[in-house]
Protein backbone atom coordinates (compact mmCIF):
# COMPACT_ATOMS: atom_id res chain seq x y z
CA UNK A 1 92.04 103.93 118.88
CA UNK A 2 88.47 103.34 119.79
CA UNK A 3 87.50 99.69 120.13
CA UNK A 4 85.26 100.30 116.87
CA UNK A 5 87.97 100.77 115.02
CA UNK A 6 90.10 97.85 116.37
CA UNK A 7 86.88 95.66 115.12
CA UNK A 8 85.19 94.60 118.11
CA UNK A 9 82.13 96.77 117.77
CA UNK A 10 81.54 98.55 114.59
CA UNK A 11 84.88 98.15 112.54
CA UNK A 12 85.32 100.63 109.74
CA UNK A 13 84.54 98.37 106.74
CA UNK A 14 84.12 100.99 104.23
CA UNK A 15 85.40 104.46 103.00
CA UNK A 16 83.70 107.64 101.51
CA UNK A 17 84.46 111.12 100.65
CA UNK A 18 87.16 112.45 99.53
CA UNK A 19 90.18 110.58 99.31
CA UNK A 20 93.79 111.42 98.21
CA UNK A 21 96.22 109.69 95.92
CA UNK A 22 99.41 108.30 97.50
CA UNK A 23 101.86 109.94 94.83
CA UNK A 24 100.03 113.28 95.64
CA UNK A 25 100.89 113.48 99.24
CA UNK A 26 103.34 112.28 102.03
CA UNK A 27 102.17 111.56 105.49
CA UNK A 28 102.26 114.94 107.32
CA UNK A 29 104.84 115.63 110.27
CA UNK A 30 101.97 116.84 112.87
CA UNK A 31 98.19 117.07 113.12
CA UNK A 32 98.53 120.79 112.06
CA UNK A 33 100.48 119.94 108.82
CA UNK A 34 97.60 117.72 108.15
CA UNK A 35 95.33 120.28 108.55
CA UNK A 36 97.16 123.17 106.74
CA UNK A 37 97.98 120.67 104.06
CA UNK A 38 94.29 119.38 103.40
CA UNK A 39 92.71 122.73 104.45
CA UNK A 40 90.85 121.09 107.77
CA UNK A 41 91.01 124.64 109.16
CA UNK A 42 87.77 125.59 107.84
CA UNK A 43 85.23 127.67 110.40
CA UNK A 44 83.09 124.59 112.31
CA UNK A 45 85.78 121.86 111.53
CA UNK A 46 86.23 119.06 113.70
CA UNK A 47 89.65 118.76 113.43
CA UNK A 48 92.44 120.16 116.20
CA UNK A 49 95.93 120.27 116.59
CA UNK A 50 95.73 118.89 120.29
CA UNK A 51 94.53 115.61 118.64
CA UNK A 52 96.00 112.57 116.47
CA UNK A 53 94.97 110.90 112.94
CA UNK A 54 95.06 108.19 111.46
CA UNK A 55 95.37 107.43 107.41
CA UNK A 56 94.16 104.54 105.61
CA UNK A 57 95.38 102.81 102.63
CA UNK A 58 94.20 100.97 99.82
CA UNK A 59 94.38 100.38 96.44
CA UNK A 60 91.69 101.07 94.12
CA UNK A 61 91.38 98.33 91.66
CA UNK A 62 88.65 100.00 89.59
CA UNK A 63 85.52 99.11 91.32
CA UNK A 64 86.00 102.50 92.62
CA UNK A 65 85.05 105.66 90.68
CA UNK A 66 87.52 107.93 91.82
CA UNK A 67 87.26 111.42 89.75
CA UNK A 68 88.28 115.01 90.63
CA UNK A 69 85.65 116.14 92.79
CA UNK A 70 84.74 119.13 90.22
CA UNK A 71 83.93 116.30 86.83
CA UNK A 72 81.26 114.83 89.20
CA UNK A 73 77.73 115.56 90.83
CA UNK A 74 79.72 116.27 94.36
CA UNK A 75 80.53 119.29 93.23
CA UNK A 76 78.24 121.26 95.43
CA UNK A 77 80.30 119.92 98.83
CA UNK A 78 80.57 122.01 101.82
CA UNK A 79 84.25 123.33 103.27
CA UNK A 80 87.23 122.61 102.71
CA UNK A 81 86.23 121.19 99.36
CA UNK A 82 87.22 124.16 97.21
CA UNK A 83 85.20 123.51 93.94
CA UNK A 84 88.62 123.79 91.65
CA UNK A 85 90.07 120.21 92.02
CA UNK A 86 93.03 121.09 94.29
CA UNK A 87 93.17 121.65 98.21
CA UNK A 88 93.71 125.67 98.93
CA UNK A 89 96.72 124.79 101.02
CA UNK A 90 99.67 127.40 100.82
CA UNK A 91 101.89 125.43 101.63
CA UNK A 92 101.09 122.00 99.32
CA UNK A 93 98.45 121.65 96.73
CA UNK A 94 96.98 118.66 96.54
CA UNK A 95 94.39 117.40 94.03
CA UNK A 96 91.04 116.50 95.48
CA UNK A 97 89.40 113.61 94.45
CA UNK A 98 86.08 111.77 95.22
CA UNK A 99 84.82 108.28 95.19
CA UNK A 100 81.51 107.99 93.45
CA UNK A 101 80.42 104.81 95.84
CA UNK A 102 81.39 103.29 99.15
CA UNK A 103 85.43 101.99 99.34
CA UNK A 104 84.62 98.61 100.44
CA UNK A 105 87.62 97.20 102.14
CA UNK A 106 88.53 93.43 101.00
CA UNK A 107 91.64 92.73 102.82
CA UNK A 108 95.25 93.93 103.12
CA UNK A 109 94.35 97.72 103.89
CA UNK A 110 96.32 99.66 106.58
CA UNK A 111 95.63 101.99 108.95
CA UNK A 112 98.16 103.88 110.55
CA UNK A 113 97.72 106.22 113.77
CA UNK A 114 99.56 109.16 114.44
CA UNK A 115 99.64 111.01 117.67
CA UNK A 116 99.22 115.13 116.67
CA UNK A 117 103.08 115.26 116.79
CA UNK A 118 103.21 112.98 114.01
CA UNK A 119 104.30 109.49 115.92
CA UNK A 120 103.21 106.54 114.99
CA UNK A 121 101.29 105.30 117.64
CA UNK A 122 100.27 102.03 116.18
CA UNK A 123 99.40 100.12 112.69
CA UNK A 124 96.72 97.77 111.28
CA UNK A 125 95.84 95.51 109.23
CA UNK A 126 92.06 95.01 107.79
CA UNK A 127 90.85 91.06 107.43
CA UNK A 128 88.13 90.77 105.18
CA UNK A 129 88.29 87.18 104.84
CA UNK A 130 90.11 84.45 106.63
CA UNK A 131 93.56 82.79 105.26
CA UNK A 132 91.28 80.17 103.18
CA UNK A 133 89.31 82.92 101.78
CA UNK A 134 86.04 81.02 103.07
CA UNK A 135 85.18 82.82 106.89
CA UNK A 136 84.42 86.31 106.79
CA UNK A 137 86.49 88.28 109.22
CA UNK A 138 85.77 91.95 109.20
CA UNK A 139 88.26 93.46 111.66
CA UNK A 140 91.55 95.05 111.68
CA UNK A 141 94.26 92.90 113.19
CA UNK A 142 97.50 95.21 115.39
CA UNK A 143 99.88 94.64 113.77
């Protein structure tokens, strides 16, 4: 991973987009899986096979407005959004769904990085604040 995302220069303190639901999906076995199974295969995408991913979880403890993408004002998105609430996989369908505002992380998210074969490379943890709830932290800790 970058050293942004390890925290020392820009750590990823938020999320946007479009997320998925953990009971909608299991991690894939390879970076193509991933992109068959979330339709990243679209013409200009940025994601390749060659390359690894990572996948962050958290729980949304509605502060979040998470919708299908299609009952909200995203509905206009660009590729691979498919305008009909479910990824155009054909191997896995997977409902698409949006967050109306930033995901901001608190504490006790992971991130998990895969190499394209599907390996975990390594895991983290994201520190919001420190064990006395007082200091704020900001970074993700290896775990």
């Amino acid at each position: 991973m970058n050293n942004w995302q390890l925290g020392r220069n820009n750590p990823i303190l938020k999320g946007n987009g479009f997320v998925t639901k953990a009971d909608d999906y299991i991690i894939p076995k390879s970076s193509e899986e991933l992109i068959e199974n979330l339709r990243l295969d679209y013409q200009g995408t940025p994601f390749t096979k060659d390359k690894g991913f990572a996948v962050i979880e958290f729980e949304n403890d509605l502060r979040f407005n998470i919708d299908h993408a299609f009952k909200t004002s995203q509905n206009n998105n660009p590729l691979p959004y498919t305008k009909t609430g479910m990824t155009g996989s054909k191997t896995n369908i997977i409902p698409e769904y949006v967050n109306q505002n930033d995901i901001i992380f608190k504490g006790g998210e992971t991130m998990t990085v895969y190499d394209n074969k599907g390996n975990i490379v390594s895991r983290y943890e994201y520190i919001g604040f420190d064990e006395n709830n007082k200091v704020l932290v900001n970074k993700w800790i290896k775990k």
